[in-house]
N, C-alpha and C. Protein backbone atom coordinates (compact mmCIF):
# COMPACT_ATOMS: atom_id res chain seq x y z
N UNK A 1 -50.51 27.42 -21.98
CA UNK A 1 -50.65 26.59 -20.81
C UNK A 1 -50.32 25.13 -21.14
N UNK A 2 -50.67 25.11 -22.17
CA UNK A 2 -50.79 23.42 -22.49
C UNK A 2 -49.05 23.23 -22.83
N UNK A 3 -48.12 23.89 -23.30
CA UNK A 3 -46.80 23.97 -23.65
C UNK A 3 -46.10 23.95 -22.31
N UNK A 4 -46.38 24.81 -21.23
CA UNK A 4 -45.54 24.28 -20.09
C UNK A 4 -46.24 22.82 -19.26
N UNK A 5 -46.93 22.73 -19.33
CA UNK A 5 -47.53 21.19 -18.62
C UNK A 5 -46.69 20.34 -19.34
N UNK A 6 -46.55 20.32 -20.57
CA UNK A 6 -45.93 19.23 -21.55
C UNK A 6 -44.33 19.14 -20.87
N UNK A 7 -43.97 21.09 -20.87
CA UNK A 7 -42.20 20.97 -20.14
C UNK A 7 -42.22 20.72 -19.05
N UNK A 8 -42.91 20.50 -17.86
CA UNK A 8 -43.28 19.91 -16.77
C UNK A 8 -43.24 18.46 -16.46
N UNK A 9 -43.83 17.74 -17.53
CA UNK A 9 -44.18 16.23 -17.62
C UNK A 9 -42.75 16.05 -18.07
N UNK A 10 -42.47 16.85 -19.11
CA UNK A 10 -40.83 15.94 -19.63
C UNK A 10 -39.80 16.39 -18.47
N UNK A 11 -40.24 17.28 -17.87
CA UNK A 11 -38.80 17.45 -16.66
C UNK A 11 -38.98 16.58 -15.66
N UNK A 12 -40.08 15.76 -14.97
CA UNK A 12 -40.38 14.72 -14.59
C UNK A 12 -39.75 13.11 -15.05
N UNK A 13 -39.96 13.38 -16.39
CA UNK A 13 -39.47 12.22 -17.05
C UNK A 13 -38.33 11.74 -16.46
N UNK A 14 -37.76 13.03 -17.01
CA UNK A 14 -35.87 12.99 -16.85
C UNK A 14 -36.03 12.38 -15.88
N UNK A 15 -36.18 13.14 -14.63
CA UNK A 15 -35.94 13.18 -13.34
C UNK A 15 -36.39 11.55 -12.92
N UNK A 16 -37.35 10.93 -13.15
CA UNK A 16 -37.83 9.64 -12.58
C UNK A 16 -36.37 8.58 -13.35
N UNK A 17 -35.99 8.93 -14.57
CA UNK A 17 -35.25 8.33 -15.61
C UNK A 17 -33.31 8.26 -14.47
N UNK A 18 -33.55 9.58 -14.25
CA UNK A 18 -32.21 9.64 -13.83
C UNK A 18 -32.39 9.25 -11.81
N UNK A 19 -33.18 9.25 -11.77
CA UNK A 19 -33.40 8.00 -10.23
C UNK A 19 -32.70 6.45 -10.34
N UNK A 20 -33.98 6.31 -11.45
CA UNK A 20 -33.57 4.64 -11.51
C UNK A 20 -32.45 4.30 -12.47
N UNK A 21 -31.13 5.36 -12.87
CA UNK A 21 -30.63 5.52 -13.24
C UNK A 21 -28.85 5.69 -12.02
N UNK A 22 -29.57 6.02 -11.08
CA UNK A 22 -28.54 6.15 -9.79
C UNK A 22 -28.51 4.92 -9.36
N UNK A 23 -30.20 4.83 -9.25
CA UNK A 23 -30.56 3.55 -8.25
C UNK A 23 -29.70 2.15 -9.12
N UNK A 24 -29.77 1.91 -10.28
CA UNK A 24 -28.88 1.02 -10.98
C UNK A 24 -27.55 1.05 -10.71
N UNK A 25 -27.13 2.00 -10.88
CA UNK A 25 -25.37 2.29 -10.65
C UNK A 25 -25.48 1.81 -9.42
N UNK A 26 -25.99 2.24 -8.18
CA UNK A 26 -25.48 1.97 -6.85
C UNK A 26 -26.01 0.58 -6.64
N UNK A 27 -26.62 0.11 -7.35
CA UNK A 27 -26.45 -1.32 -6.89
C UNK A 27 -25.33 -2.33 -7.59
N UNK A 28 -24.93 -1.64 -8.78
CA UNK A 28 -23.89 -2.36 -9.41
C UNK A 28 -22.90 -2.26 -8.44
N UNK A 29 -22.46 -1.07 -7.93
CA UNK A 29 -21.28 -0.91 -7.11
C UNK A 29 -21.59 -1.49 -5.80
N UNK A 30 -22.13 -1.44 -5.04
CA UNK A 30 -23.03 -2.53 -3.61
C UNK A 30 -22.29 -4.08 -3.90
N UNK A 31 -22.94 -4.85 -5.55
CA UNK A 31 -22.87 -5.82 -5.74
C UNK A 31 -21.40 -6.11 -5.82
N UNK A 32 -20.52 -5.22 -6.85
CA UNK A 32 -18.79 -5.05 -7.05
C UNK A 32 -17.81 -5.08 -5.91
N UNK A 33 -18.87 -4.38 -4.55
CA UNK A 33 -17.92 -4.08 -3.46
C UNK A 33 -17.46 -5.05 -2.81
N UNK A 34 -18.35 -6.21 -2.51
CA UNK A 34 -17.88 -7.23 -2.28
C UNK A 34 -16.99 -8.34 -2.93
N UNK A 35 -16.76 -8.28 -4.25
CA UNK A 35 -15.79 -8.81 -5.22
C UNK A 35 -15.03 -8.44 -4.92
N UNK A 36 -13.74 -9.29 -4.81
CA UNK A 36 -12.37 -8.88 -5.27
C UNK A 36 -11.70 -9.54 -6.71
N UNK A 37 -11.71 -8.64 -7.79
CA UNK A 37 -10.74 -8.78 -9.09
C UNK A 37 -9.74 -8.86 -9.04
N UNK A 38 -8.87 -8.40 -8.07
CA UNK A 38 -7.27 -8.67 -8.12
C UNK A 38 -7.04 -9.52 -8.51
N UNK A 39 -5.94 -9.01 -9.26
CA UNK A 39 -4.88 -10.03 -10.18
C UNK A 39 -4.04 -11.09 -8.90
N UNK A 40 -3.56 -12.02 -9.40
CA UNK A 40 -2.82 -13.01 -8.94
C UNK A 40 -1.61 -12.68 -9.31
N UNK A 41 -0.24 -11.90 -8.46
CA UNK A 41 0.98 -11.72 -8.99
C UNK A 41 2.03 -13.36 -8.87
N UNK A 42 2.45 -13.32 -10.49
CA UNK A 42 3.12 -14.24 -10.71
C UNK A 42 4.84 -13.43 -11.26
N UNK A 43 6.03 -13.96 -10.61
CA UNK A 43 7.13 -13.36 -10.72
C UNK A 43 7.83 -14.19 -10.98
N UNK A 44 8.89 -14.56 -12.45
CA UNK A 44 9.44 -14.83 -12.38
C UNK A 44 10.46 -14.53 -12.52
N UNK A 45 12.22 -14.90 -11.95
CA UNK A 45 13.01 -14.25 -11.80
C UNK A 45 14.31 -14.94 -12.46
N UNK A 46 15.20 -14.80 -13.67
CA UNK A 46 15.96 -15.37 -13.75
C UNK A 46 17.73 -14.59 -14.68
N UNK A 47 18.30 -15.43 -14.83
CA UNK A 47 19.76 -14.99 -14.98
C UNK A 47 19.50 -14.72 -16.88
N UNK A 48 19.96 -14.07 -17.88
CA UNK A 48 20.36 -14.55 -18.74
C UNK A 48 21.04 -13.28 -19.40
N UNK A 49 23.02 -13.21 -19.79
CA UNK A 49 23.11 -12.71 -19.65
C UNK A 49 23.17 -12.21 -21.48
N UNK A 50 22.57 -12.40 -22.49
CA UNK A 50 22.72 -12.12 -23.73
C UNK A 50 21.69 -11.49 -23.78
N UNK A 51 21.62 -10.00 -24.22
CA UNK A 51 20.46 -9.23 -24.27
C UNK A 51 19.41 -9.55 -25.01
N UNK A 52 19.83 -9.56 -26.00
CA UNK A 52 18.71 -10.40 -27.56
C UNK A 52 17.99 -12.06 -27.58
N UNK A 53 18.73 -13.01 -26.60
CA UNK A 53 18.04 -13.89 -26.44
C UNK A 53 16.43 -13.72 -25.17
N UNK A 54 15.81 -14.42 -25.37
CA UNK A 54 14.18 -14.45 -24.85
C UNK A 54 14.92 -15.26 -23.48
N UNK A 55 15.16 -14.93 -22.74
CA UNK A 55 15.38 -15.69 -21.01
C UNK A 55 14.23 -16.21 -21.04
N UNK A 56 12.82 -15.70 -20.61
CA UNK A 56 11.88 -16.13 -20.66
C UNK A 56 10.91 -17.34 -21.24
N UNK A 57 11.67 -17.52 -22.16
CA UNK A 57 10.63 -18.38 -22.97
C UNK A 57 10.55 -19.33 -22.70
N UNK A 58 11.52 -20.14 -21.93
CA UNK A 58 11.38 -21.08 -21.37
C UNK A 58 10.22 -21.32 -20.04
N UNK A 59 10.16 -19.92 -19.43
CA UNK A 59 9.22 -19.96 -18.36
C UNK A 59 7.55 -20.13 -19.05
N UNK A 60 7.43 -19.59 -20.43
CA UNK A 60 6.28 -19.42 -20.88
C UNK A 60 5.70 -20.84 -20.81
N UNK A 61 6.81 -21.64 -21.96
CA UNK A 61 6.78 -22.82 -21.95
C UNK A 61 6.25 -23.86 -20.90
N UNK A 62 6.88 -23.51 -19.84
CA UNK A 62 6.51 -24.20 -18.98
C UNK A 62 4.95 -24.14 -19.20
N UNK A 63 4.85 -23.00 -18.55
CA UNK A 63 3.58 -21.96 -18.17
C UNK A 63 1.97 -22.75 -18.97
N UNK A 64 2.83 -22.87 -20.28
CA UNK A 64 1.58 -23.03 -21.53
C UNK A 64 1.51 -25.05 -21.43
N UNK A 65 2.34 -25.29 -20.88
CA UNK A 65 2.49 -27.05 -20.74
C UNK A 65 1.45 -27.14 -19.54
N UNK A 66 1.68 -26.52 -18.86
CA UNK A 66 1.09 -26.76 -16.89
C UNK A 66 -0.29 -26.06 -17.26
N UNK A 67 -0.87 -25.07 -17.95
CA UNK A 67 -1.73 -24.48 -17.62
C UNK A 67 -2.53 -24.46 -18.82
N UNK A 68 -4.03 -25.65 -18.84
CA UNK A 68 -4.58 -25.34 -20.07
C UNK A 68 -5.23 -23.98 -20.37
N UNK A 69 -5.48 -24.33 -22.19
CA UNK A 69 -6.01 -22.91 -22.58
C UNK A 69 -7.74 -22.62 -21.70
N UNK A 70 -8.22 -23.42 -21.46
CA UNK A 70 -9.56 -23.45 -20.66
C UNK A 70 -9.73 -22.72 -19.13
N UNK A 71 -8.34 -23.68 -18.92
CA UNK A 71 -7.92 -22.83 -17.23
C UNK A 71 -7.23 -21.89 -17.29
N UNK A 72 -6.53 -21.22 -18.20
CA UNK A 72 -6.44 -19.49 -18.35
C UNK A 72 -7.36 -19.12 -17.94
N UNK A 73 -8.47 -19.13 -18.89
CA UNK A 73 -9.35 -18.20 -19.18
C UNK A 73 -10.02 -18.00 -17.58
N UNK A 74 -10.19 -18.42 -16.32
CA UNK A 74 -10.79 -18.91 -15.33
C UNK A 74 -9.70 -18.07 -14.43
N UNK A 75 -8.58 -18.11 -14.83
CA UNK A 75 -7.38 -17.33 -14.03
C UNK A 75 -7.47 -15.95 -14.09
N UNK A 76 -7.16 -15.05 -12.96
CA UNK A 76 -6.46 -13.85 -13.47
C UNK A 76 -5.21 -13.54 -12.73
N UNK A 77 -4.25 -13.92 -13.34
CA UNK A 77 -2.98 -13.38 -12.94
C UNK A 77 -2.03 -12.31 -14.26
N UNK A 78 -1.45 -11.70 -12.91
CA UNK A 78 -0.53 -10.84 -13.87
C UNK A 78 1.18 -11.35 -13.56
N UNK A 79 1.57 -11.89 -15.03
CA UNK A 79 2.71 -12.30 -15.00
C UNK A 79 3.80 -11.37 -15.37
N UNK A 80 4.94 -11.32 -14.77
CA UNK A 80 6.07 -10.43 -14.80
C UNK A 80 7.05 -11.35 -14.76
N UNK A 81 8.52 -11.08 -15.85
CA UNK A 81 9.64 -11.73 -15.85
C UNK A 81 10.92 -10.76 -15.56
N UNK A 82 11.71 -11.33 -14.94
CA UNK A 82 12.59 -10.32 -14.40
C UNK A 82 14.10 -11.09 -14.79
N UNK A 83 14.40 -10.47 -15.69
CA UNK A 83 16.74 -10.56 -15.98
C UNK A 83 16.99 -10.12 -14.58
N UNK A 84 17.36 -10.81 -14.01
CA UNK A 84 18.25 -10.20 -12.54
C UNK A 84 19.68 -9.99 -13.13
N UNK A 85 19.98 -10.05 -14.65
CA UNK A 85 21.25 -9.57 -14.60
C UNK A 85 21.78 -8.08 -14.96
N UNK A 86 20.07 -7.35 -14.75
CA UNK A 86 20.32 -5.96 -15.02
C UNK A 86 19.60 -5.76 -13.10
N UNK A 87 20.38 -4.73 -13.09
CA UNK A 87 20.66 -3.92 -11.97
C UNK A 87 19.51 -3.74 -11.41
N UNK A 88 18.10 -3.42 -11.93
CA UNK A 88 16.83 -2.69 -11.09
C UNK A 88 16.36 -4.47 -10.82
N UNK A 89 16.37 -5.37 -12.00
CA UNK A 89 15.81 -6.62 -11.76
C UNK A 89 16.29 -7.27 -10.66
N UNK A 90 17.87 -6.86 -10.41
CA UNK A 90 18.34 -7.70 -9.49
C UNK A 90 17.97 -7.17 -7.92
N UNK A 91 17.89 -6.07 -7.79
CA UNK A 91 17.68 -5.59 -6.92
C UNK A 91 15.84 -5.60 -6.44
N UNK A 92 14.56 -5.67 -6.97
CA UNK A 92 13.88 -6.48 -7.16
C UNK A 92 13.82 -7.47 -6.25
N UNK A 93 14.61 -8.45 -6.93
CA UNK A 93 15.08 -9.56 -6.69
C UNK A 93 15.03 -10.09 -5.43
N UNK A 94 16.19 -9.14 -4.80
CA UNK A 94 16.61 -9.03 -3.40
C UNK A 94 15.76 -8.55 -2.58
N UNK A 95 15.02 -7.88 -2.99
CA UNK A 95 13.66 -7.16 -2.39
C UNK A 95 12.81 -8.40 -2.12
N UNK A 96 12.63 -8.87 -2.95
CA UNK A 96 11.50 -9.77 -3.02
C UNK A 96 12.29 -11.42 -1.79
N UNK A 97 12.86 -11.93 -2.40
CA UNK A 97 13.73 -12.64 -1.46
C UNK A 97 13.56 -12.54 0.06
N UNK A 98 14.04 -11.41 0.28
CA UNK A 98 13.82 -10.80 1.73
C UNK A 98 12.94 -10.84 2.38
N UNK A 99 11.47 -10.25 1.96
CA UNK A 99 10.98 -10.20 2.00
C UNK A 99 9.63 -11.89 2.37
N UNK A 100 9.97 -12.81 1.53
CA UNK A 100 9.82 -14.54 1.57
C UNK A 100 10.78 -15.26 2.43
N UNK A 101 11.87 -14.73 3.04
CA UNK A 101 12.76 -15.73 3.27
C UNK A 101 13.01 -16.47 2.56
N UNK A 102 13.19 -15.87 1.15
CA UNK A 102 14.09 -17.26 0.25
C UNK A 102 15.99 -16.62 0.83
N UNK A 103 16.58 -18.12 0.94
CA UNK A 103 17.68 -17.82 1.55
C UNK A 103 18.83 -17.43 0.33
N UNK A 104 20.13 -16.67 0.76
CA UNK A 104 20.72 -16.05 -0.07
C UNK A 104 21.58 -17.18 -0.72
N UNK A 105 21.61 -17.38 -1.84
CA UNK A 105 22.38 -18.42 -2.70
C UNK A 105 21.47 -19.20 -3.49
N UNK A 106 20.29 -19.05 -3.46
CA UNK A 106 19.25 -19.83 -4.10
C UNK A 106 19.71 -19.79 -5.40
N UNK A 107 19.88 -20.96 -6.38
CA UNK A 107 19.67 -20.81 -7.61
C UNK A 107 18.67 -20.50 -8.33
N UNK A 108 18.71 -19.62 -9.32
CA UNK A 108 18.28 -18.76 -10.23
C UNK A 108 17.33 -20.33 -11.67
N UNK A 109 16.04 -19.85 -11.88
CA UNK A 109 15.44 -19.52 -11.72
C UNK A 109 14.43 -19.72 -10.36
N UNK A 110 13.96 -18.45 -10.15
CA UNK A 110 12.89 -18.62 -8.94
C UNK A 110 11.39 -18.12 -9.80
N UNK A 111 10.65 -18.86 -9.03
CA UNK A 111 9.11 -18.41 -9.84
C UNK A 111 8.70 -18.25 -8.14
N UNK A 112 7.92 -16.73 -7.79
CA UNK A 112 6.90 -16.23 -6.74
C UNK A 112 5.81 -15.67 -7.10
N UNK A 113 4.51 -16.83 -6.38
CA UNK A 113 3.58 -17.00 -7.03
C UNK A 113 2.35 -16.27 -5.99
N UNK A 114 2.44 -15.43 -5.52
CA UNK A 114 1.80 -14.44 -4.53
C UNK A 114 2.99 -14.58 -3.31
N UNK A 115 2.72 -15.32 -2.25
CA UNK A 115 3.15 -15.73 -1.04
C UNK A 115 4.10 -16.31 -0.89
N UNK A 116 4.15 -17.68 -2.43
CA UNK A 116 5.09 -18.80 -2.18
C UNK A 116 5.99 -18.79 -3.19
N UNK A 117 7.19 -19.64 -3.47
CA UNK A 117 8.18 -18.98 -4.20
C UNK A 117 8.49 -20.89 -4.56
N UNK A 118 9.41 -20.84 -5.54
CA UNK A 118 9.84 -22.30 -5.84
C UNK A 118 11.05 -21.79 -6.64
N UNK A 119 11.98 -22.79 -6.57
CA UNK A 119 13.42 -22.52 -7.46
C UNK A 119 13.50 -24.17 -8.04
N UNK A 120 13.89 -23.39 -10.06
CA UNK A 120 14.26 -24.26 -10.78
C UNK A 120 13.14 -25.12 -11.28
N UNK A 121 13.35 -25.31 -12.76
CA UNK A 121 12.00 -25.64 -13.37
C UNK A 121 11.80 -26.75 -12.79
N UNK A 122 11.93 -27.73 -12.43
CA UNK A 122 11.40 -28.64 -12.02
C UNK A 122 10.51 -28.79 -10.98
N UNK A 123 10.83 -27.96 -9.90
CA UNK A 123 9.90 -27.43 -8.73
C UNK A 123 9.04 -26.93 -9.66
N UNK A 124 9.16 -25.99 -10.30
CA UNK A 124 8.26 -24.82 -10.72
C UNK A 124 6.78 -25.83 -11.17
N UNK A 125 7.51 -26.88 -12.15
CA UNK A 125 6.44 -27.56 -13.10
C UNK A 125 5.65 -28.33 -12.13
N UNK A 126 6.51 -29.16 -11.11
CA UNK A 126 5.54 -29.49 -10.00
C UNK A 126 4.38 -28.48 -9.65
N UNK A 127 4.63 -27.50 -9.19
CA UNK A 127 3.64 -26.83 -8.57
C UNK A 127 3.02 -25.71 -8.96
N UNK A 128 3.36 -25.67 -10.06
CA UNK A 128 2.26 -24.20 -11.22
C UNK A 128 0.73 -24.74 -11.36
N UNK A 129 0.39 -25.88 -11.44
CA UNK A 129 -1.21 -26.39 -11.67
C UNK A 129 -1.32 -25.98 -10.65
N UNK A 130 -1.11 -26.80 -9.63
CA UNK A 130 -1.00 -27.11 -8.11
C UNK A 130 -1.84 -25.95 -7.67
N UNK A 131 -0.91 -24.65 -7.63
CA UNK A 131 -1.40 -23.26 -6.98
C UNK A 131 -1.97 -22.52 -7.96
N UNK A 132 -1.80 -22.49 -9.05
CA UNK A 132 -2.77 -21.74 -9.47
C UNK A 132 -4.20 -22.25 -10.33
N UNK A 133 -3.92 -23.48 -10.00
CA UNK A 133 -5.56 -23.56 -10.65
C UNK A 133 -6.42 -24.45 -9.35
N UNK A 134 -5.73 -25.42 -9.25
CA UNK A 134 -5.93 -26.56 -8.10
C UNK A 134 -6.55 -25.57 -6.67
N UNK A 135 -5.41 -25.08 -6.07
CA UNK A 135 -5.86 -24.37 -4.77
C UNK A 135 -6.97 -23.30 -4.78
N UNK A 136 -7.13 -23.11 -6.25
CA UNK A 136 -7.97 -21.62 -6.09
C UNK A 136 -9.84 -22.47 -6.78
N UNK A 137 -9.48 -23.48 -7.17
CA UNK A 137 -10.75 -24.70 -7.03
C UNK A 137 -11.30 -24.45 -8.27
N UNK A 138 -10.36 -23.75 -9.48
CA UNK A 138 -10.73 -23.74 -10.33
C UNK A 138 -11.02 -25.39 -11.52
């Protein structure tokens, strides 16, 4: 008698254990639901037609000039670089364009930074703090 009371009390255990065990989870997710984590899509898009050279690095550059290491960390974007001089990038490209009303002839590089788009580093460097740290009140 005394051996099942004991398996009784411990099947209780569980059971109270795995309540406040739900009851935790569903409030984590309650609390999560209202968050949004989405990433911040950052695109940049440019010409370069030597396979082995870094097109990019120049955009990084920028990127790492405009954006301290402090205000990274505070960011979440996901950055993507695109050769429009291969075929899927370029087309992409055109997708994306279309899509913004950037008009056809724009010079190459373009940086689209969710919504808004800028051509040529100089725009770009203007307004990379600007929108992504500035507007978002970081």
């Amino acid at each position: 008698m005394r051996f099942r009371q004991k398996q009784e009390e411990s099947g209780k255990g569980w059971t109270g254990r795995l309540r406040i065990l739900w009851i935790l989870s569903m409030l984590l997710c309650f609390s999560a639901c209202g968050r949004t984590d989405e990433s911040l899509q950052v695109e940049f898009y440019y010409e370069n037609v030597c396979a082995s050279c870094e097109g990019d690095a120049d955009f990084y550059a920028l990127y790492n000039r405009c954006i301290s290491p402090e205000e990274k960390e505070g960011l979440n974007v996901e950055i993507a670089t695109y050769n429009v001089f291969t075929a899927s990038c370029k087309e992409r490209y055109a997708e994306r364009a279309g899509q913004l009303g950037i008009p056809e002839g724009t010079p190459l590089p373009v940086l689209i930074i969710g919504e808004e788009w800028f051509c040529g580093y100089e725009e770009m460097e203007e307004s990379l703090h600007r929108v992504l740290v500035e507007k978002r009140g970081l």
